[in-house]
N, C-alpha and C. Protein backbone atom coordinates (compact mmCIF):
# COMPACT_ATOMS: atom_id res chain seq x y z
N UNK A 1 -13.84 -32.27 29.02
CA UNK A 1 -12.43 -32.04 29.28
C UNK A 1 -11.87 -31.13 28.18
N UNK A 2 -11.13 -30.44 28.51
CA UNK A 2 -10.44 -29.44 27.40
C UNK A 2 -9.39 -29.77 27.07
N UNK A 3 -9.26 -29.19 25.70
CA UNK A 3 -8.00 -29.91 24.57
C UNK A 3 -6.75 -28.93 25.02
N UNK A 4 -5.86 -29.78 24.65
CA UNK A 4 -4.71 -29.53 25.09
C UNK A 4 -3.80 -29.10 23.86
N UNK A 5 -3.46 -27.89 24.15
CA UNK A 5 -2.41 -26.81 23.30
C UNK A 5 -1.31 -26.72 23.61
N UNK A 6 -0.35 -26.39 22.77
CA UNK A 6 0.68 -26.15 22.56
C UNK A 6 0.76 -24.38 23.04
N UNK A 7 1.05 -24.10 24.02
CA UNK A 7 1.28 -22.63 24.27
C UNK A 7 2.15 -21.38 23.18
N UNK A 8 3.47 -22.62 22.40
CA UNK A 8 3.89 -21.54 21.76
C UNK A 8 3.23 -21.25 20.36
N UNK A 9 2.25 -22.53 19.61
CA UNK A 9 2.12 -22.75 18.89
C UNK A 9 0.54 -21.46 18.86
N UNK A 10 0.02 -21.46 19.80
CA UNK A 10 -1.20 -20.49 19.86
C UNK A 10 -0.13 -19.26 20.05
N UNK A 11 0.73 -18.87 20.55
CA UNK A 11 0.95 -17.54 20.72
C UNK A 11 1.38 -16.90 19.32
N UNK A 12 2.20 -17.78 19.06
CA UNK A 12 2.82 -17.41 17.37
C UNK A 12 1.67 -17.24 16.25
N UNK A 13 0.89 -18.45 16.17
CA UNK A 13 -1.00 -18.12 15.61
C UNK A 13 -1.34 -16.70 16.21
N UNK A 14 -1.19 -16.33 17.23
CA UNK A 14 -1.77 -15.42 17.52
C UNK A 14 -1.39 -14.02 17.03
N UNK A 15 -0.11 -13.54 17.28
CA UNK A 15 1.23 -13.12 16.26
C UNK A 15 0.80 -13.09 14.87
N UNK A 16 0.94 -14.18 14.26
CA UNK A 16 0.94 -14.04 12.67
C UNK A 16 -1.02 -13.53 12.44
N UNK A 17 -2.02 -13.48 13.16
CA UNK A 17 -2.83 -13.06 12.82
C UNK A 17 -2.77 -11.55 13.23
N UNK A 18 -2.18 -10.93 14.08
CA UNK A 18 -2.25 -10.05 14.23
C UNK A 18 -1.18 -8.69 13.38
N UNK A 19 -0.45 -10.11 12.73
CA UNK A 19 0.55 -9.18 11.36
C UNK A 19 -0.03 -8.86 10.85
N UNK A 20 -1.26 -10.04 10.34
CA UNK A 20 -2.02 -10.18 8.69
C UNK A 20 -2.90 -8.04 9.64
N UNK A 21 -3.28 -9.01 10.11
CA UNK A 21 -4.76 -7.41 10.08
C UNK A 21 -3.98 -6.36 9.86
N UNK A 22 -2.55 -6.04 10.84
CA UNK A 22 -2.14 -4.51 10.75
C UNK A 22 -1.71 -4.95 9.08
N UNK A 23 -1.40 -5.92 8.85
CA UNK A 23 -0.88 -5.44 6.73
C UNK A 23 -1.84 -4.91 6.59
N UNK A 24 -3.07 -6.05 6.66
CA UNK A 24 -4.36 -5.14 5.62
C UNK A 24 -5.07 -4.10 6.01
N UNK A 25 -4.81 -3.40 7.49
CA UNK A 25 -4.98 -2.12 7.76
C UNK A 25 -4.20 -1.49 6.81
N UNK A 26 -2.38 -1.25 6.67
CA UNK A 26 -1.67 -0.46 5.53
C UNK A 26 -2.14 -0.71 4.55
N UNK A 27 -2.87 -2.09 3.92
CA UNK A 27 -3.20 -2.39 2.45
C UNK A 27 -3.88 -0.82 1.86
N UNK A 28 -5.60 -0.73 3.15
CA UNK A 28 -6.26 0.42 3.11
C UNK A 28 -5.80 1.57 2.85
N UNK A 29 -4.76 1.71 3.75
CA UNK A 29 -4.30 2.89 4.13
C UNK A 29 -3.68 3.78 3.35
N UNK A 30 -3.07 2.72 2.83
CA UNK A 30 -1.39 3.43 1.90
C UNK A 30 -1.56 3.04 0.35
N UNK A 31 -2.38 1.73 0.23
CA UNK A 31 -2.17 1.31 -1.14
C UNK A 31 -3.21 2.27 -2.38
N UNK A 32 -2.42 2.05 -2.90
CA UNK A 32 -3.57 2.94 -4.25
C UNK A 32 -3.43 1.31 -5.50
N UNK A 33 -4.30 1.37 -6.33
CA UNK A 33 -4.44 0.17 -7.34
C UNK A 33 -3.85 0.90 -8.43
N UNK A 34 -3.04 0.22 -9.09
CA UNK A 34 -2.63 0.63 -10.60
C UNK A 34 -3.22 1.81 -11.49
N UNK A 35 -4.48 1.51 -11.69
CA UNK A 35 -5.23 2.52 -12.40
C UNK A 35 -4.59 3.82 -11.97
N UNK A 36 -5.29 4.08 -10.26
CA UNK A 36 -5.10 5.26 -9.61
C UNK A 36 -3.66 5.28 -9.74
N UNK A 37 -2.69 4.49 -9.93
CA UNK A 37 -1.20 5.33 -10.01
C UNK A 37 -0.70 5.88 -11.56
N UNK A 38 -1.42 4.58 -12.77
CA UNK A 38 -1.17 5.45 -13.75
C UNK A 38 -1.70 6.75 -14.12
N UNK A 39 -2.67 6.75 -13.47
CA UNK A 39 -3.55 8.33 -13.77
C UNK A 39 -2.55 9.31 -12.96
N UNK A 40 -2.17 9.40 -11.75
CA UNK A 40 -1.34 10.28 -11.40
C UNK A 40 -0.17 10.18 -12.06
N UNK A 41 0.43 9.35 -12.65
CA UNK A 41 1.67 9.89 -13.63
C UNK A 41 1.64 10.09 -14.93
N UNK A 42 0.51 9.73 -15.38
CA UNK A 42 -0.42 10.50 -16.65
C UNK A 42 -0.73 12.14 -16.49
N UNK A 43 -0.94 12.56 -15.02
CA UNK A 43 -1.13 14.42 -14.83
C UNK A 43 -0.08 14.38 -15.09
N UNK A 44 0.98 14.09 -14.17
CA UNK A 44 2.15 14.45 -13.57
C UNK A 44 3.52 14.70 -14.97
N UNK A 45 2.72 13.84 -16.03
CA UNK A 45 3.69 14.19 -17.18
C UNK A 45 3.01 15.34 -18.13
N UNK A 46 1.42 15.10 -17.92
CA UNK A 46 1.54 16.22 -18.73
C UNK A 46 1.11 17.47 -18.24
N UNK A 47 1.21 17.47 -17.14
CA UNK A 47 1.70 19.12 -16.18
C UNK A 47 3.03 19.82 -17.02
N UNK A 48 4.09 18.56 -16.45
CA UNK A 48 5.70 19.19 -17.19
C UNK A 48 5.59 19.09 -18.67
N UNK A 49 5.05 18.91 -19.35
CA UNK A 49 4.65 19.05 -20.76
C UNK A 49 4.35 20.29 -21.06
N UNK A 50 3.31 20.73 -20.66
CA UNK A 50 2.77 22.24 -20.55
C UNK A 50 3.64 22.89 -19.93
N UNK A 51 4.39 22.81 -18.99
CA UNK A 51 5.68 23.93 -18.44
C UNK A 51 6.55 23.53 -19.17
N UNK A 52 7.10 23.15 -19.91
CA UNK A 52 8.40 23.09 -20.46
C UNK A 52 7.61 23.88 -21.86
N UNK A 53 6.61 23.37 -22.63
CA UNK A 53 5.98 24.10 -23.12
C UNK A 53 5.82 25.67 -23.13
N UNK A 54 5.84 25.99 -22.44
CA UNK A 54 5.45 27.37 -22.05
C UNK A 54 6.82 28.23 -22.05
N UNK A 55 7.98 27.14 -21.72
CA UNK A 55 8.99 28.05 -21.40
C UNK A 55 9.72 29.06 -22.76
N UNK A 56 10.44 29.99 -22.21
CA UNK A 56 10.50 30.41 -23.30
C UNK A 56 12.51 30.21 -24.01
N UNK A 57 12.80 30.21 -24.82
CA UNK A 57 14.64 29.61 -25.32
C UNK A 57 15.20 30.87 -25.56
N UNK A 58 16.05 31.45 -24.82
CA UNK A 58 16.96 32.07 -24.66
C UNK A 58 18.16 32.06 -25.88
């Protein structure tokens, strides 16, 4: 004999698993880890370092 469910209680389970995956699809997608962000604002300052550098004072 088969067990007996709660219809809304599986649909909403069903729902909240299907949040989790698309998050951790964006996790992939979009996230970068710390390291990789301080290193890009480690170039990114000393790019404008060297151009302000360079410029010349009027």
């Amino acid at each position: 004999m088969a067990e007996i469910l709660s219809l809304s209680k599986a649909r909403k389970a069903k729902a909240r698993a299907a949040k989790e995956q698309a998050a951790a699809e964006n996790r992939t997608k979009f996230g970068r880890t710390k390291a990789e962000r301080q290193h890009v604002e480690a170039v990114r300052n000393l790019s404008e370092k060297r151009l302000d550098d360079l410029k010349r004072e009027e």
